[in-house]
Protein backbone atom coordinates (compact mmCIF):
# COMPACT_ATOMS: atom_id res chain seq x y z
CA UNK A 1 68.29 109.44 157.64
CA UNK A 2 65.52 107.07 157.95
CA UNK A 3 66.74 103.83 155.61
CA UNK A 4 64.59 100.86 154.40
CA UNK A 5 63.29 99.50 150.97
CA UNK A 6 59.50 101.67 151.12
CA UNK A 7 58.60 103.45 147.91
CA UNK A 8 57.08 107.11 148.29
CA UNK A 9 53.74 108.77 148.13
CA UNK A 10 52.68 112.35 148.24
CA UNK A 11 51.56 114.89 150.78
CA UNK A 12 51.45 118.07 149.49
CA UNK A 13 54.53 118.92 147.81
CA UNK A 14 56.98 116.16 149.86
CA UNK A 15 57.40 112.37 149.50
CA UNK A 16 56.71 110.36 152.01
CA UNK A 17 57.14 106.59 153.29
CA UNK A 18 54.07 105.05 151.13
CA UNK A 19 53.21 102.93 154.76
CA UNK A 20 53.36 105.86 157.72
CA UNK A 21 53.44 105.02 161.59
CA UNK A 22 50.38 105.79 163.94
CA UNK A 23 51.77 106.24 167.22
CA UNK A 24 48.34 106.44 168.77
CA UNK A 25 48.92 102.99 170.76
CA UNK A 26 51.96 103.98 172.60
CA UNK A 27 50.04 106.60 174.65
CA UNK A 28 46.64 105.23 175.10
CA UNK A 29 44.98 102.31 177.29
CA UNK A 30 47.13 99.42 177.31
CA UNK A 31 50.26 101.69 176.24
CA UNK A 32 53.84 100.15 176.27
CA UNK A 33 56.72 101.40 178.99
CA UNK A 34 58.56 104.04 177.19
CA UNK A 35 61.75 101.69 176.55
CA UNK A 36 59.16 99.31 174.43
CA UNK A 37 57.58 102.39 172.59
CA UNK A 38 60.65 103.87 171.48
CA UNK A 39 62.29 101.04 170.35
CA UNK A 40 58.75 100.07 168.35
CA UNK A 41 59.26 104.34 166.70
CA UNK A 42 63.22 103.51 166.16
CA UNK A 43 61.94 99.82 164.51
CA UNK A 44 59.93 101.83 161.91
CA UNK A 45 62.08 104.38 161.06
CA UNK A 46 64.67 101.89 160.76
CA UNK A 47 62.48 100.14 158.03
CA UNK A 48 62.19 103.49 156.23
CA UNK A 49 59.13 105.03 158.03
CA UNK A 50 59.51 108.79 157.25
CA UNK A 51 55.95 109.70 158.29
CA UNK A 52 54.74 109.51 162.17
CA UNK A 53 51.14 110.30 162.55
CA UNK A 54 50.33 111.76 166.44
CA UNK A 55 47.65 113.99 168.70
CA UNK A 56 47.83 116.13 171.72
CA UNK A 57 44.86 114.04 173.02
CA UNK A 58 46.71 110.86 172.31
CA UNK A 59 46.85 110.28 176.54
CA UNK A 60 45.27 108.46 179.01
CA UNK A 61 43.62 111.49 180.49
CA UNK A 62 43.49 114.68 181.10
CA UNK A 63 46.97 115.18 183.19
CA UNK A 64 48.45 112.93 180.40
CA UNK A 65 47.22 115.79 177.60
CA UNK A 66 50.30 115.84 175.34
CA UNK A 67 52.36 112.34 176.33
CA UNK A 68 52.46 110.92 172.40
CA UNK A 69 53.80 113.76 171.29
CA UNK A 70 56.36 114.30 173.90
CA UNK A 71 57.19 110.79 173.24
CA UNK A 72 57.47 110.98 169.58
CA UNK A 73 59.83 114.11 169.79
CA UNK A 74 62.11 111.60 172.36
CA UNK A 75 62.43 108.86 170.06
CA UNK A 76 62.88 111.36 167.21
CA UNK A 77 65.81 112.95 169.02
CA UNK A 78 67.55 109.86 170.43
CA UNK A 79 67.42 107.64 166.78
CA UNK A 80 70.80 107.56 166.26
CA UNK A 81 71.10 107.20 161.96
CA UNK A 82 69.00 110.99 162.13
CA UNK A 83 65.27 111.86 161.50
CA UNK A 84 65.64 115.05 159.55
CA UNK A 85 63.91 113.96 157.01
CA UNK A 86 60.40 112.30 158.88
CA UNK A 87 57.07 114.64 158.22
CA UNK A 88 55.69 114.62 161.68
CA UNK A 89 51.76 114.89 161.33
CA UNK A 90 50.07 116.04 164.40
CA UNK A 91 46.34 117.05 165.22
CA UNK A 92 44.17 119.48 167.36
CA UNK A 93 40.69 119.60 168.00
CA UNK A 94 40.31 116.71 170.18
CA UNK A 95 39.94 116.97 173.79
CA UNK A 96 40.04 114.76 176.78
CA UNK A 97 37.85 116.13 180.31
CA UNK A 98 38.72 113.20 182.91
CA UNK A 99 39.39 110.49 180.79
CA UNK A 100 36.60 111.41 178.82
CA UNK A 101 36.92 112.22 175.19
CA UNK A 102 35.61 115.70 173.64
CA UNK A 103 36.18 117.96 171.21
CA UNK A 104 36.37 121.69 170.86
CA UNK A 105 36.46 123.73 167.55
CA UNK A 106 37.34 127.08 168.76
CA UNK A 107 39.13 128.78 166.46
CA UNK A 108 41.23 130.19 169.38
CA UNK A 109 41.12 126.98 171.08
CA UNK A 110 43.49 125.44 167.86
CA UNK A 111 45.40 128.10 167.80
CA UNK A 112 46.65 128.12 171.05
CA UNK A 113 46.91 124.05 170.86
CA UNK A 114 48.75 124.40 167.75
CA UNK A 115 51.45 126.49 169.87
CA UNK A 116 51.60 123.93 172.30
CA UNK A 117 52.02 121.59 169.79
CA UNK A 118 55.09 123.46 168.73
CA UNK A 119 56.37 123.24 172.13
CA UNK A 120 55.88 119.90 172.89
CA UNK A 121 57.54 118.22 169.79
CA UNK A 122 60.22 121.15 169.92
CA UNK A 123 60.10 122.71 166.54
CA UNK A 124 59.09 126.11 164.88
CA UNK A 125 56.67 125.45 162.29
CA UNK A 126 54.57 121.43 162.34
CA UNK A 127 55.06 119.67 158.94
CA UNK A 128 51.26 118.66 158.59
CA UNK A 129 48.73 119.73 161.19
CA UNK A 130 45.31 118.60 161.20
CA UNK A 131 41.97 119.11 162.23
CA UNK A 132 40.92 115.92 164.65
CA UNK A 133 37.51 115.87 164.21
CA UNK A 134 34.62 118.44 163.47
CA UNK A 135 32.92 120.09 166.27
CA UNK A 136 28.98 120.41 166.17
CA UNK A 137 29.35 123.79 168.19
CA UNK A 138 31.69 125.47 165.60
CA UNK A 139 30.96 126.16 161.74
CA UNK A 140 33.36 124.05 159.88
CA UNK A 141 34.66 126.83 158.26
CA UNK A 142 35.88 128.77 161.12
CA UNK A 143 37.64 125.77 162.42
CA UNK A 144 39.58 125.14 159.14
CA UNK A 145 40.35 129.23 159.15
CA UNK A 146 41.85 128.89 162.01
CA UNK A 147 44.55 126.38 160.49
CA UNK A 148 44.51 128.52 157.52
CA UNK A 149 45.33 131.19 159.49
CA UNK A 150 48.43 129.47 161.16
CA UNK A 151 49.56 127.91 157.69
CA UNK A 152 49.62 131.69 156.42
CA UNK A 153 51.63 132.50 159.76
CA UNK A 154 54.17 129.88 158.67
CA UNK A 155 53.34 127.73 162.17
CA UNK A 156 52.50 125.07 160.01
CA UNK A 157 53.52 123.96 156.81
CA UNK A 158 50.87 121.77 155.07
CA UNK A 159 47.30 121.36 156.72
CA UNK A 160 44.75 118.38 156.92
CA UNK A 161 41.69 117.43 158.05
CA UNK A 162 40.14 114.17 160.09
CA UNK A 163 37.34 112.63 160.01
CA UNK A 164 35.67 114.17 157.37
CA UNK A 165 33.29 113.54 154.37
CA UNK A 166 32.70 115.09 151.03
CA UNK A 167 30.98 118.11 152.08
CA UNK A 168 33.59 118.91 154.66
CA UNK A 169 36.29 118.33 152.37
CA UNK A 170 34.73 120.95 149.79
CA UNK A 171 34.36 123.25 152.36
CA UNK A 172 37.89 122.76 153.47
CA UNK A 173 38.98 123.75 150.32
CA UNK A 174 37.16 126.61 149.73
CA UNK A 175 38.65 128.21 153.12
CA UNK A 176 42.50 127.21 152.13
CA UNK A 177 42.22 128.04 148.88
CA UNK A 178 42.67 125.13 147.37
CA UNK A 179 45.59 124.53 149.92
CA UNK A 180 44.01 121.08 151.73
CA UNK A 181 47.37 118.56 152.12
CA UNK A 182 45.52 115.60 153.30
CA UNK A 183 42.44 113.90 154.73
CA UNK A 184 42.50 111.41 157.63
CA UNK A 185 39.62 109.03 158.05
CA UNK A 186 39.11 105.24 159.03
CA UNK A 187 39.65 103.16 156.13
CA UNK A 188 39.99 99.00 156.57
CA UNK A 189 38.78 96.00 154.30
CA UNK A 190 36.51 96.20 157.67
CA UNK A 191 35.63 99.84 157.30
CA UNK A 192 34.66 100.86 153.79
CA UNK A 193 32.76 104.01 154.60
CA UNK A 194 35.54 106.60 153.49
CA UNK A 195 35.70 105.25 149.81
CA UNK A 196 33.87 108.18 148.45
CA UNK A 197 36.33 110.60 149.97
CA UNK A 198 39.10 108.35 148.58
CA UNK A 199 38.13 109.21 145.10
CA UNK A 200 37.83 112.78 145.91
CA UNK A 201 41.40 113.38 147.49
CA UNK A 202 42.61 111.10 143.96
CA UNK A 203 40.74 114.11 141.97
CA UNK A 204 42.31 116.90 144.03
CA UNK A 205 45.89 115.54 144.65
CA UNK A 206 45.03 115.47 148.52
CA UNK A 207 46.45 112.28 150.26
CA UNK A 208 44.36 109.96 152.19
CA UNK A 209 45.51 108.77 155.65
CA UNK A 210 44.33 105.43 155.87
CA UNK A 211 44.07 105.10 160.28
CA UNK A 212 42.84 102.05 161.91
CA UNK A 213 43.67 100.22 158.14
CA UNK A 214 43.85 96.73 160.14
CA UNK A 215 40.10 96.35 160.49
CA UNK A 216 39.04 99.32 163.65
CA UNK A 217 38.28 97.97 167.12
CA UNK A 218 39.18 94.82 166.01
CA UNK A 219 42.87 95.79 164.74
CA UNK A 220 45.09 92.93 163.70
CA UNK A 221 44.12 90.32 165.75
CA UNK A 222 42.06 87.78 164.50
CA UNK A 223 42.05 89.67 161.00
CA UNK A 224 42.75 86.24 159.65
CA UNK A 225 39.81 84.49 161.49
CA UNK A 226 37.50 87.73 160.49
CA UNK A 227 38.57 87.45 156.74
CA UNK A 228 38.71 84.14 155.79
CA UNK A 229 39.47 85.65 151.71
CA UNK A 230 42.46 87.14 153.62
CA UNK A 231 44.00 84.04 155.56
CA UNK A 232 43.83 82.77 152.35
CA UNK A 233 45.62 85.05 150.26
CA UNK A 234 48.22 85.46 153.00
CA UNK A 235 48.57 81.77 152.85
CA UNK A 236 49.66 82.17 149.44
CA UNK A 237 51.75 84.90 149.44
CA UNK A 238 53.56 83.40 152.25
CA UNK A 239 52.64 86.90 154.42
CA UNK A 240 50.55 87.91 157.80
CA UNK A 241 47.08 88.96 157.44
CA UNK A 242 47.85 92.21 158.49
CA UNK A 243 50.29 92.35 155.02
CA UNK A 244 47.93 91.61 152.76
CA UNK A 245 45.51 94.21 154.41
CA UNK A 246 48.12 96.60 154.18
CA UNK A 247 48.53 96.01 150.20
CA UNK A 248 45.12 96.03 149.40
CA UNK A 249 44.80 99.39 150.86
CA UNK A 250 47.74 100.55 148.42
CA UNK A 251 46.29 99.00 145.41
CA UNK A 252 43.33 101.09 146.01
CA UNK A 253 44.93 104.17 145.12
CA UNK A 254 48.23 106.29 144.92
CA UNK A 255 47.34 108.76 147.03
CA UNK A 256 45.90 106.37 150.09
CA UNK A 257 49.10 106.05 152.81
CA UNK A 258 48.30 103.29 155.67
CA UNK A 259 49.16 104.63 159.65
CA UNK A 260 49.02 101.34 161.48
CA UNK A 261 49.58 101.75 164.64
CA UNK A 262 52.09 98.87 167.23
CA UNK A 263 53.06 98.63 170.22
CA UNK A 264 55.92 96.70 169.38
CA UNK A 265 58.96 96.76 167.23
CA UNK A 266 58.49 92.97 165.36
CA UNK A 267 54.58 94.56 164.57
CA UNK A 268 55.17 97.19 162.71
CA UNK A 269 58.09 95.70 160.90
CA UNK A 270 56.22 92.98 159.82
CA UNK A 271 53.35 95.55 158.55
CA UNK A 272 56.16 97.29 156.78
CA UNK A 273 56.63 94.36 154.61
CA UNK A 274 53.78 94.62 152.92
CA UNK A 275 55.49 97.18 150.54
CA UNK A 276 57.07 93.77 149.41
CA UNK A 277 53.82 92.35 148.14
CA UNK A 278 51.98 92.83 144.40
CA UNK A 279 48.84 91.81 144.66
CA UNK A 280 47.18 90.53 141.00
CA UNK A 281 44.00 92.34 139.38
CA UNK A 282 41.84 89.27 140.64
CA UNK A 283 43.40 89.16 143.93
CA UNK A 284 42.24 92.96 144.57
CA UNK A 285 39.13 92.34 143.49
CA UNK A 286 38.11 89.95 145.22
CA UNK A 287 39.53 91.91 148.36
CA UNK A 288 37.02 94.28 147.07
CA UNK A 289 33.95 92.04 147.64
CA UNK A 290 35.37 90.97 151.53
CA UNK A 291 33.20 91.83 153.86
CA UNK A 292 32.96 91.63 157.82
């Protein structure tokens, strides 16, 4: 069992961590060795992490297709207290040619990366399994029957979708039936442009994955320096940067859940802590008005 003071939030029908891991920074440019990435997936679950957010494409290249979620399934299966009860979220749809990024629609092409999904993290059916990004060559809607297809199969248990705005969403939830777990888009006091899609997934029960929720390309360093609002609250609250940004992104709404990513154990521990901080009414809102 994971263990750790974090409160729970939604997806679907099972409670998760209310701050979930992105492990998206252990396998890309600039990745940790493997000792230093598991021991950054063991820190989190350790702090009560019971959601880990990876990709297939999450690689350096091509030859690397698959490494974060190999990696994830190894840190899984060597953490010692037990990860039965972590909702491992992973994603198809995006592609890498070279080191070059793509992406590829094809119904068949997520079905048979779903089922190499499988293999790789070493279970029967994925708890959440998500549609990386749309693909201009593919109708929507076939892409998100294809996941319908392999939630009705029992492959998967819940499905989401990435990068994805109101229209998608709607037609998302026409093809499931209703049966949409989650959206996953870029959401920061940086990055505001996924609001809208915020208050939809409130209306509809559907959890928002908040990635990148320490400010995008920028991430967590210099967040301070960016957001001089934020140094200042965190000066107050006696808290990182990085914590405060965390909070506000709860405050928004219950159904928003934060991924930061880290490539180190004492990172995403101290991110963790931000379940620890209560932000006032005026505090939030002036969060609200912060802009880059």
């Amino acid at each position: 069992m994971t263990g750790g003071p974090i409160n729970k939030r939604l997806i679907g029908p099972l409670a998760v961590s209310e701050i979930g891991f992105g492990a998206c920074l252990l396998s890309n440019e600039g990745r940790p060795d493997e000792a230093q990435a598991v021991a950054t997936i063991h820190a989190a679950l350790e702090a009560g992490v019971s959601l880990i957010d990876t990709a297939d494409a999450y690689a350096i290249s091509e030859d690397d297709f698959g490494h974060n979620e190999l990696l994830v399934r190894r840190a899984l299966s060597s953490y010692v207290s037990g990860a039965d009860d972590v909702l491992v979220a992973t994603k198809g749809g995006h592609t890498r040619e070279g080191t070059a990024w793509g992406r590829n629609g094809n119904p068949a092409y997520l079905k048979r990366a779903c089922r190499d999904s499988l293999r790789r993290l070493g279970v029967e059916s994925i708890g959440l399994y998500q549609l990386h990004w749309p693909d201009p060559q593919v109708a929507y809607a076939d892409s998100v029957g294809a996941l319908r297809d392999l939630l009705d199969e029992g492959l998967v248990q819940m499905v989401g979708i990435s990068n994805a705005d109101v229209s998608l969403i709607a037609v998302a939830q026409e093809v499931l039936g209703g049966r949409l777990s989650s959206v996953q888009n870029e959401l920061s006091i940086s990055v505001r442009s996924s609001e809208a899609e915020v208050a939809i997934c409130a209306e509809q029960g559907v959890a928002f994955l908040a990635y990148q929720p320490l400010g995008g390309r920028g991430g967590a360093a210099g967040l301070g320096t960016r957001h001089h609002v934020l140094q200042q609250l965190a000066d107050e609250h006696g808290a990182s940067p990085q914590r405060i940004a965390l909070a506000w992104l709860l405050a928004k709404s219950p159904n928003v859940i934060p991924i930061p990513g880290a490539r180190r154990p004492a990172t995403i521990t101290d991110s963790l802590k931000a379940v620890e901080i209560h932000l006032t009414r005026q505090e939030i809102e002036t969060l609200d008005l912060e802009r880059l």
